[in-house]
Protein backbone atom coordinates (compact mmCIF):
# COMPACT_ATOMS: atom_id res chain seq x y z
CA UNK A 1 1.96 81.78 117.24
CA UNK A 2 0.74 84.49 114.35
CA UNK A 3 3.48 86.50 115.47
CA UNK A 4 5.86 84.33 115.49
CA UNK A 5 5.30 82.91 112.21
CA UNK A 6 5.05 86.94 111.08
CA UNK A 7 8.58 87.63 112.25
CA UNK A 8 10.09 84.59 110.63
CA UNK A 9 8.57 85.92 107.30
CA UNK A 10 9.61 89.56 107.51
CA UNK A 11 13.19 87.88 107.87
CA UNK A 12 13.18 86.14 104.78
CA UNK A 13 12.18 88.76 102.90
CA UNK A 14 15.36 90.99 104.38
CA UNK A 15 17.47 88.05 103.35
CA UNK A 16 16.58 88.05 99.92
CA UNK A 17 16.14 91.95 99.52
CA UNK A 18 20.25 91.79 101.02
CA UNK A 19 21.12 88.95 98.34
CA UNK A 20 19.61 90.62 95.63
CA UNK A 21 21.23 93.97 96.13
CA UNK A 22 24.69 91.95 96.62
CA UNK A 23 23.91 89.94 93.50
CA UNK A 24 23.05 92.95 92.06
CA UNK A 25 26.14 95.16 92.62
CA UNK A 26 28.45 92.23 91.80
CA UNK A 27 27.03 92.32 88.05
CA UNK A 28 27.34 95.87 87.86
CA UNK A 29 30.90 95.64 88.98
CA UNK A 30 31.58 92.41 86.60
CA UNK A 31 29.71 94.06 83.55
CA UNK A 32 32.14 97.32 83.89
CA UNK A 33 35.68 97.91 82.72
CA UNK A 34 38.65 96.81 85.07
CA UNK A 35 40.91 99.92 86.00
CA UNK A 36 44.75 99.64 84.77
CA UNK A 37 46.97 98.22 86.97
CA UNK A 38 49.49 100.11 88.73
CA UNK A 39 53.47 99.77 87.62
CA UNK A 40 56.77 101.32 88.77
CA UNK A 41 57.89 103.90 85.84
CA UNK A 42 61.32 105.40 85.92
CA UNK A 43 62.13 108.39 83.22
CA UNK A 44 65.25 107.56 81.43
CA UNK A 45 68.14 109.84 80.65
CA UNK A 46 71.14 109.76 79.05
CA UNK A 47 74.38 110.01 80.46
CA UNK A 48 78.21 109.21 80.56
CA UNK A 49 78.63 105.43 80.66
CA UNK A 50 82.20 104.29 81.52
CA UNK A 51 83.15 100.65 78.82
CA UNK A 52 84.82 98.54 81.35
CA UNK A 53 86.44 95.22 80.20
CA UNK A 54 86.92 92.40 82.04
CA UNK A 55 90.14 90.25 81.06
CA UNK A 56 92.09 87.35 82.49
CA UNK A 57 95.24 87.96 84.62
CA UNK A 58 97.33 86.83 87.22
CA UNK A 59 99.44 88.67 89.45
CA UNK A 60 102.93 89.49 89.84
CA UNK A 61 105.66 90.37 92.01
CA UNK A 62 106.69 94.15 91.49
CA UNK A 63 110.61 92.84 92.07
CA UNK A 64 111.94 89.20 92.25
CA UNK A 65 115.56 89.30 93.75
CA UNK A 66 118.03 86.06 94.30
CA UNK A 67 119.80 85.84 97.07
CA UNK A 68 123.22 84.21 95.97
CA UNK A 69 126.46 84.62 97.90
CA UNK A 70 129.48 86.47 96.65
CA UNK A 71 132.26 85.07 98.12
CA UNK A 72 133.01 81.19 98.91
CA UNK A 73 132.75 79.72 101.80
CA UNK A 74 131.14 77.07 104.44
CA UNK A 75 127.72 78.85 105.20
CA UNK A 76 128.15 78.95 108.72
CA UNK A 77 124.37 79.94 109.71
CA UNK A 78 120.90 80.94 108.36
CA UNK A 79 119.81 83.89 110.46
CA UNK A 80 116.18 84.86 109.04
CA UNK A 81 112.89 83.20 109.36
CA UNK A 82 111.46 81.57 106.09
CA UNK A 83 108.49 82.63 104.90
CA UNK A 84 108.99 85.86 106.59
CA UNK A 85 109.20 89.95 105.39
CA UNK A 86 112.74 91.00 105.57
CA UNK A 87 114.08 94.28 104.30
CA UNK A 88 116.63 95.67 102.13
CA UNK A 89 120.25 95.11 104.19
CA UNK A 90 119.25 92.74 106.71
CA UNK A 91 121.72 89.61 107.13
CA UNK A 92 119.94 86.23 106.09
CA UNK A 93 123.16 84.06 106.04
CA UNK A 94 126.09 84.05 107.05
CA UNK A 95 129.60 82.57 105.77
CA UNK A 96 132.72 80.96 107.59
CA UNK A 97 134.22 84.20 108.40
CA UNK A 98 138.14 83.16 109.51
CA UNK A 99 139.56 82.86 106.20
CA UNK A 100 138.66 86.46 105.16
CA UNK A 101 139.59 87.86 108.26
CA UNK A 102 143.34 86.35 107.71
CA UNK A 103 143.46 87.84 104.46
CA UNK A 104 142.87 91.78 106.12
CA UNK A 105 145.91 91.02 108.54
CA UNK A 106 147.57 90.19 105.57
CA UNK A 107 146.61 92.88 103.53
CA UNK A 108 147.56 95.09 106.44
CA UNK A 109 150.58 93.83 106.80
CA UNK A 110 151.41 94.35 102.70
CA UNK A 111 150.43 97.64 103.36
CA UNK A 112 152.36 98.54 106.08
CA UNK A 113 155.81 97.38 103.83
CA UNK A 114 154.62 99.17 100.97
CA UNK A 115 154.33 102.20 102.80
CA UNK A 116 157.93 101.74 104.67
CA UNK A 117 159.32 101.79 101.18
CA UNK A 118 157.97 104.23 100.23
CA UNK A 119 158.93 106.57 103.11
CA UNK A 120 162.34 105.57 102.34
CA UNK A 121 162.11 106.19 99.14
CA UNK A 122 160.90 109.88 99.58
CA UNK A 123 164.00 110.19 101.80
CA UNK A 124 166.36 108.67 99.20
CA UNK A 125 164.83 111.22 96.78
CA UNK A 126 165.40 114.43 99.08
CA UNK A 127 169.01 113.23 99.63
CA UNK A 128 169.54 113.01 96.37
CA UNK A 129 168.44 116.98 95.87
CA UNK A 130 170.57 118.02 98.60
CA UNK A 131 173.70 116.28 96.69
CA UNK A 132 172.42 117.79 93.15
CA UNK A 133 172.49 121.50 95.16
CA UNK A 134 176.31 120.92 95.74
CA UNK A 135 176.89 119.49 92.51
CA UNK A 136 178.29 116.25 94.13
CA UNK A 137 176.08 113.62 92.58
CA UNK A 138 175.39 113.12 89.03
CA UNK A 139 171.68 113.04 87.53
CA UNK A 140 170.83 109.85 86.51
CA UNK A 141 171.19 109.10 90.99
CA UNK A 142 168.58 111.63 91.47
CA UNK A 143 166.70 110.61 88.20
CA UNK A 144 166.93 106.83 89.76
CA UNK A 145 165.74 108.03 93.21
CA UNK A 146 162.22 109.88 91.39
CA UNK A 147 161.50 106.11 89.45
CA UNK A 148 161.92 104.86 92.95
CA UNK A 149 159.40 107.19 94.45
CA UNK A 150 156.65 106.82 92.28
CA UNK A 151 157.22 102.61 92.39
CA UNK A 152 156.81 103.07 96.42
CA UNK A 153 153.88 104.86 95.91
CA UNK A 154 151.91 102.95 93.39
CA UNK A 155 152.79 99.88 95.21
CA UNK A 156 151.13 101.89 98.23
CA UNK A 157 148.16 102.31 96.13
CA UNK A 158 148.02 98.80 95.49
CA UNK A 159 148.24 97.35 98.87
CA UNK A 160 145.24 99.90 99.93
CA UNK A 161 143.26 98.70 97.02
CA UNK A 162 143.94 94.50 97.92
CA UNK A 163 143.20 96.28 101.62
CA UNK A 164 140.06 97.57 100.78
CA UNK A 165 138.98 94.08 98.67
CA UNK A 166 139.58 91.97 101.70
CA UNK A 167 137.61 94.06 104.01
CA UNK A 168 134.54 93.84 101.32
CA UNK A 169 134.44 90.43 101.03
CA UNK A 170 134.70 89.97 104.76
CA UNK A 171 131.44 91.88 104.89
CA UNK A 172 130.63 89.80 102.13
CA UNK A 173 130.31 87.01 104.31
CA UNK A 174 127.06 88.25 105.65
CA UNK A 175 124.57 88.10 102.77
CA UNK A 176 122.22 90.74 103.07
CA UNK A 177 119.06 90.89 101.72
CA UNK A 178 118.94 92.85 98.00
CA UNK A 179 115.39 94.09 98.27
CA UNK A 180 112.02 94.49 100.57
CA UNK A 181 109.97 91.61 100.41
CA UNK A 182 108.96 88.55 101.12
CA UNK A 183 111.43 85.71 101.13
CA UNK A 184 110.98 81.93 100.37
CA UNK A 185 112.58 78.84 101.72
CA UNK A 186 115.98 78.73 102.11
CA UNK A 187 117.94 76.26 99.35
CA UNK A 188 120.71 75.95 101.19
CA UNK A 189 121.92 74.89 104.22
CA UNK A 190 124.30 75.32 107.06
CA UNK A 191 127.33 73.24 106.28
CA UNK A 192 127.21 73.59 102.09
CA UNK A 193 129.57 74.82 100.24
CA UNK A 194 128.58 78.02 98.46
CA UNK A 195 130.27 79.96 95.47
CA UNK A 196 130.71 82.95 94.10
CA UNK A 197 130.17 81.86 90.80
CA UNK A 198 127.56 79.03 91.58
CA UNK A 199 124.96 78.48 89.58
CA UNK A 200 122.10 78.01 92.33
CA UNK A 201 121.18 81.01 94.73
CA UNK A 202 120.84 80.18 98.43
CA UNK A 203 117.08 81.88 98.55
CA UNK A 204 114.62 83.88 96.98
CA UNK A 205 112.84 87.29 97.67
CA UNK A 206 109.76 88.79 96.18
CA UNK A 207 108.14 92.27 96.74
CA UNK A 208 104.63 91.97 96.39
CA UNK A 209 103.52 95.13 97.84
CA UNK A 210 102.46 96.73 95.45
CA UNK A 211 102.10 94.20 92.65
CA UNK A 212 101.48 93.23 89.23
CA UNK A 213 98.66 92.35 86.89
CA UNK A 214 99.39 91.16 83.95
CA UNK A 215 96.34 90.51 81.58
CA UNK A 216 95.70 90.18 78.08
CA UNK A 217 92.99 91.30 75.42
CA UNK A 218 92.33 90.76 71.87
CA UNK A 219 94.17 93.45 69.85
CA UNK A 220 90.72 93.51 67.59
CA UNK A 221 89.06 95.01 70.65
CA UNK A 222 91.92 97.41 71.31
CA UNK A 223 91.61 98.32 67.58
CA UNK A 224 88.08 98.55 67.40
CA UNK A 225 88.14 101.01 70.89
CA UNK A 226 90.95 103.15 68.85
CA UNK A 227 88.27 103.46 66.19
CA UNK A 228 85.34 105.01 68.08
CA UNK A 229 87.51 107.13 69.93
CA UNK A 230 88.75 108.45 66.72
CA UNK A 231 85.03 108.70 65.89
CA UNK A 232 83.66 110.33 68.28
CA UNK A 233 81.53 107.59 69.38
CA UNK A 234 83.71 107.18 72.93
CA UNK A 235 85.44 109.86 74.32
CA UNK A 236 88.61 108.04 75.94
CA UNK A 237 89.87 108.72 79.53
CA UNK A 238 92.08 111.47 80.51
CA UNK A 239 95.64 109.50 81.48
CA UNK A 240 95.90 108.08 84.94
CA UNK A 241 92.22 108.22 85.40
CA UNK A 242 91.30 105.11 83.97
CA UNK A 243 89.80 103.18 86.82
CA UNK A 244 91.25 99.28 87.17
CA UNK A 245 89.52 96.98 89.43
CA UNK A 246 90.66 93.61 90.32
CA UNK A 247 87.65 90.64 90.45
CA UNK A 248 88.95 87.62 92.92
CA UNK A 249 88.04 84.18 91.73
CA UNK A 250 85.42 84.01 94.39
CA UNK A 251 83.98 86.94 92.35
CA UNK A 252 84.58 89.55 95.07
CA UNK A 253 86.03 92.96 94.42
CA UNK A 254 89.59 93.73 95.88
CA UNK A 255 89.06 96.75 98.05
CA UNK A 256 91.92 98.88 96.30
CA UNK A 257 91.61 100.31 92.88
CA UNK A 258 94.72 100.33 90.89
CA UNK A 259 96.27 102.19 88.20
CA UNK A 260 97.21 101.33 84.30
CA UNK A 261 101.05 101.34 83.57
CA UNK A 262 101.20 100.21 80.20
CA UNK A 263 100.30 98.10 77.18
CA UNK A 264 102.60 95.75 75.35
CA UNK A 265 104.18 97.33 71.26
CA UNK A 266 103.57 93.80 70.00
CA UNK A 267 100.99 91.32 69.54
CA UNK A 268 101.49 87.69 70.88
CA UNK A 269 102.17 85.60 67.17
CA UNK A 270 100.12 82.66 68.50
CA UNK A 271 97.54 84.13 70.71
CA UNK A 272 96.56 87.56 68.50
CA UNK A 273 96.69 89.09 72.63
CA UNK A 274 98.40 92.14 73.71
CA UNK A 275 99.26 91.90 77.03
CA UNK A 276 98.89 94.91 79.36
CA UNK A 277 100.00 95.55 83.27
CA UNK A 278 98.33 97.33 86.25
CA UNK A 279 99.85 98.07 89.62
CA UNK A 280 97.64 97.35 92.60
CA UNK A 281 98.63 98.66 96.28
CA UNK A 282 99.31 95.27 98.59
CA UNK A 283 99.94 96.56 102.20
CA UNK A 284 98.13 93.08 103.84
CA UNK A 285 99.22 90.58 101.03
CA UNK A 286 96.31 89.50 99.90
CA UNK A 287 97.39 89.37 96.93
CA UNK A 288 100.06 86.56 95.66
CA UNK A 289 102.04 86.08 92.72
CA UNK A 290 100.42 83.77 90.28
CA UNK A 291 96.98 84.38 91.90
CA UNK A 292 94.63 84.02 88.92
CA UNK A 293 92.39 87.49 88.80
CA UNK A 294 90.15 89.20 86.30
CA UNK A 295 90.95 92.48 86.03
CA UNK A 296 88.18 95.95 85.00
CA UNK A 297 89.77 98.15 82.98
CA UNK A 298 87.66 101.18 82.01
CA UNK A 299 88.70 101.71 78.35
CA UNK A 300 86.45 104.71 77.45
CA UNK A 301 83.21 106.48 77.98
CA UNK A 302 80.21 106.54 75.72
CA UNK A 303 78.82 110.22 76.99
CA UNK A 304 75.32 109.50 75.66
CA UNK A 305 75.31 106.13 77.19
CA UNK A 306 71.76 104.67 78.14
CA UNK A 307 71.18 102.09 81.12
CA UNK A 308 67.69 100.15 82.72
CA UNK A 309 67.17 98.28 85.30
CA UNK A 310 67.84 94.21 84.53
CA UNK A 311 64.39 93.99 86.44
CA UNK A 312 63.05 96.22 83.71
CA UNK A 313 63.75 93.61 80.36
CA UNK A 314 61.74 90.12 79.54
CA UNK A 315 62.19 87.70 77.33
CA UNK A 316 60.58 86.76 74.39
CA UNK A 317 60.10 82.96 73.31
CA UNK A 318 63.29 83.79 70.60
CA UNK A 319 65.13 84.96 73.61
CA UNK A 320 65.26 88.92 72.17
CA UNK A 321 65.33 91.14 74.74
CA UNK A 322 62.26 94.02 75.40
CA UNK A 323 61.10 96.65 77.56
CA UNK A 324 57.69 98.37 77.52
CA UNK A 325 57.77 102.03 76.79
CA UNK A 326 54.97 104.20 77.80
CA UNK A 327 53.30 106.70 75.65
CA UNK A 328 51.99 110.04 76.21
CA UNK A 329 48.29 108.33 76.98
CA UNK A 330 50.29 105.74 79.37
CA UNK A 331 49.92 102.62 77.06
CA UNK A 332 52.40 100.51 76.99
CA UNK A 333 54.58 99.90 73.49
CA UNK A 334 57.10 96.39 73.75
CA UNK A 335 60.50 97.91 72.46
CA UNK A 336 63.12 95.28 71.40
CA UNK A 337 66.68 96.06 72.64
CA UNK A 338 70.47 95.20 72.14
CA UNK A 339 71.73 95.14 75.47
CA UNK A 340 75.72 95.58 76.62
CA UNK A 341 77.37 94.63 79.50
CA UNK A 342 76.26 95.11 82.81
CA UNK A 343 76.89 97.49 85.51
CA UNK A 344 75.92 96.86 89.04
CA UNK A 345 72.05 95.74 89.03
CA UNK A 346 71.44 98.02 85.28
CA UNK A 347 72.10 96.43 81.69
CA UNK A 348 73.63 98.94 79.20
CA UNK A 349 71.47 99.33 76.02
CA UNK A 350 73.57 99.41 72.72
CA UNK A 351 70.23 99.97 70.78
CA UNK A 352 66.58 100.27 70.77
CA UNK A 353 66.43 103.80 73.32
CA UNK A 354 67.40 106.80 72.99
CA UNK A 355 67.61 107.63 76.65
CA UNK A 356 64.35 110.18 76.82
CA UNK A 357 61.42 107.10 76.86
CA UNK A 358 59.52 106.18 80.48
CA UNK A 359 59.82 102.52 80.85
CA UNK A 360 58.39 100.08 83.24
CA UNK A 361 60.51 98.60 85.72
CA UNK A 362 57.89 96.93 88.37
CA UNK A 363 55.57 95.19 87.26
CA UNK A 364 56.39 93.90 83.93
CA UNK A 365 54.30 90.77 84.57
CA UNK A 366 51.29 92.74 84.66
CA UNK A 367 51.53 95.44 81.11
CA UNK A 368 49.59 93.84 77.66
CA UNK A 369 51.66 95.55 74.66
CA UNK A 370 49.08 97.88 74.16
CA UNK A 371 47.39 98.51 77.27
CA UNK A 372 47.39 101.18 79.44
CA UNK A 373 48.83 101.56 82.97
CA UNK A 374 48.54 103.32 86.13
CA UNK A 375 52.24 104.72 86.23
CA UNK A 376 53.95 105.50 89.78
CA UNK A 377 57.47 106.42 90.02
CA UNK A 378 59.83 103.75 90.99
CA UNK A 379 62.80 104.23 93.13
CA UNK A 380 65.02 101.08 94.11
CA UNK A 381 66.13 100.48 97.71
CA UNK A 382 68.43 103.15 97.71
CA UNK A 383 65.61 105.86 96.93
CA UNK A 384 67.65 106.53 93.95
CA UNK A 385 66.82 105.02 90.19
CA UNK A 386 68.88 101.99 89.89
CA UNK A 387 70.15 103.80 86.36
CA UNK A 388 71.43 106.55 88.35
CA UNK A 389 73.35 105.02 90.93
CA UNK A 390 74.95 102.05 89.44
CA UNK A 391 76.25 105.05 86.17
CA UNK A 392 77.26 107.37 88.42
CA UNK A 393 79.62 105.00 90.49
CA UNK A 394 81.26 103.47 87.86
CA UNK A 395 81.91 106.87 86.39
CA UNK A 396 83.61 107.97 90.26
């Protein structure tokens, strides 16, 4: 029983000897300083930074053609599918063909007396130099029998000419299609009477591959981009190298880049816009006229450009934007900002770095203004600074 109670006792006192070294270390630990905490740093650096726009637009055919006929007639038969891509020459319609065919026989025919009199004419004529060899006729006969000539033979001319007009407007009796493209519904059909000279066309056609897009932008903004390439503050973009994107209204990309043709001489009176125009390649027609589109147009590049990560800027309560900027010593330093536009996942910064700071970009939640930090460099998912990759393909 001694022993027992002796083994229950040297127990208890190896409890509390355990507690009181645990107590003990806890304090120790409590009473010291807590190490920094570890953030993602990135080292910034300056580089080319394209100014892309992005303006309203909608989209337009590349060539709008009417179909309208040009010779009158019953249309007799509609031979193309609506809705359908037809090509330049094919036959979409076709007219009452009889009448025009009657009017070759008959130009034929014309042609055939025309040419009779003339032959005889020409004979007439030689005759008449045979008798003016001999002396036995006098010269206004052989002067009479040249008048009579050249009468046969302009009269030849003619009857080729009214020839040649029927046979045209018998082919006009198939109307062909002006242009490549898509055509509409028909506005006609079989059994109406069309016109030469009527006023409504039987369809329409629209090429669409490529296409238009027509946008607009503030002619301040074109004027104020004139100015800082003028001042060195943008360089501007060599010609046909400025990159135009289109943005869908679902806010997807088009997968085709296209190029900038022009910008309007005049300013609209009521809207103080200019309009401008890109050409985008179409070959699935995706794209339709009047689709409403925002286009990005890259409009210059600021070489010294600086960009961070949006993950890498907080608020403050008045809304201004900051990053922290880390000193030589690794303490942290908020830094208010003017921020740009955005490009992929980076913000642009119009003021407030210079591009050669080391800012935080993970774990912002964490840095006191102030404080020090455990810096480790930060890569996004790509292993490549966010900064780097989102400049570098806009620039491409």
């Amino acid at each position: 029983m001694y022993s027992t109670q002796r083994s229950r006792l040297t127990a208890c006192l190896i409890a509390t000897t355990f507690l009181a070294l645990s107590s003990g270390g806890a304090l120790a630990q409590a009473g010291g300083a807590m190490p920094p905490p570890a953030v993602g740093v990135i080292q910034l650096q300056a580089r080319p930074v394209p100014v892309v726009n992005e303006l309203p637009g909608r989209i337009a055919a590349t060539r709008t053609a009417e179909v309208r006929a040009r010779v009158s007639g019953i249309l007799q038969e509609r031979v193309f599918q609506q809705g359908s891509r037809v090509k330049q020459g094919d036959v979409l319609f076709r007219i009452e063909p009889r009448l025009f065919r009657v009017r070759i026989d008959s130009a034929e025919a014309s042609l055939q007396k025309a040419k009779a009199i003339q032959a005889n004419a020409r004979q007439q004529l030689e005759r008449q130099k045979t008798l003016m060899d001999r002396n036995v006729t006098s010269g206004v006969a052989y002067d009479e029998a040249v008048a009579n000539l050249a009468q046969a033979d302009a009269d030849v001319g003619l009857a080729e000419a009214a020839l040649a007009e029927a046979r045209i407007n018998l082919d006009y009796t198939e109307v062909r299609a002006p242009i490549t493209g898509i055509i509409g519904g028909a506005l006609v059909t079989e059994g109406a009477l069309v016109t030469a000279e009527g006023a409504s066309a039987l369809a329409l056609i629209q090429q669409v591959d490529p296409v238009y897009a027509d946008f607009t932008q503030s002619a301040q903004e074109l004027l104020a981009l004139k100015r800082a390439v003028e001042q060195k503050t943008l360089a501007s973009p060599a010609p046909g190298e400025a990159r135009v994107e289109l943005v869908m209204d679902d806010g997807t990309v088009y997968g085709q880049p296209g190029r900038l043709l022009f910008a309007s001489a005049s300013v609209a009176p009521t809207t103080g816009q200019v309009t401008l125009r890109a050409e985008f390649p179409n070959p699935k027609g995706d794209l339709l006229p009047g689709m409403y589109v925002r286009v990005r147009l890259e409009q210059g590049v600021r070489q010294a450009g600086v960009t961070v990560p949006q993950r890498a800027v907080v608020r403050t309560a008045a809304g201004e934007a900051q990053v922290y900027v880390l000193g030589d010593d690794n303490t942290a330093q908020a830094r208010n900002l003017t921020l740009g536009r955005s490009i992929g996942q980076d913000w642009v910064v119009e003021a407030g770095l210079d591009g050669s700071e080391r800012i935080v970009v993970d774990g912002v939640q964490k840095v006191q203004a102030g404080g020090k930090v455990a810096p480790e460099p930060w890569k996004s998912a790509s292993t490549e600074p966010t900064t780097t990759s989102a400049t570098s393909k806009a620039v491409e």
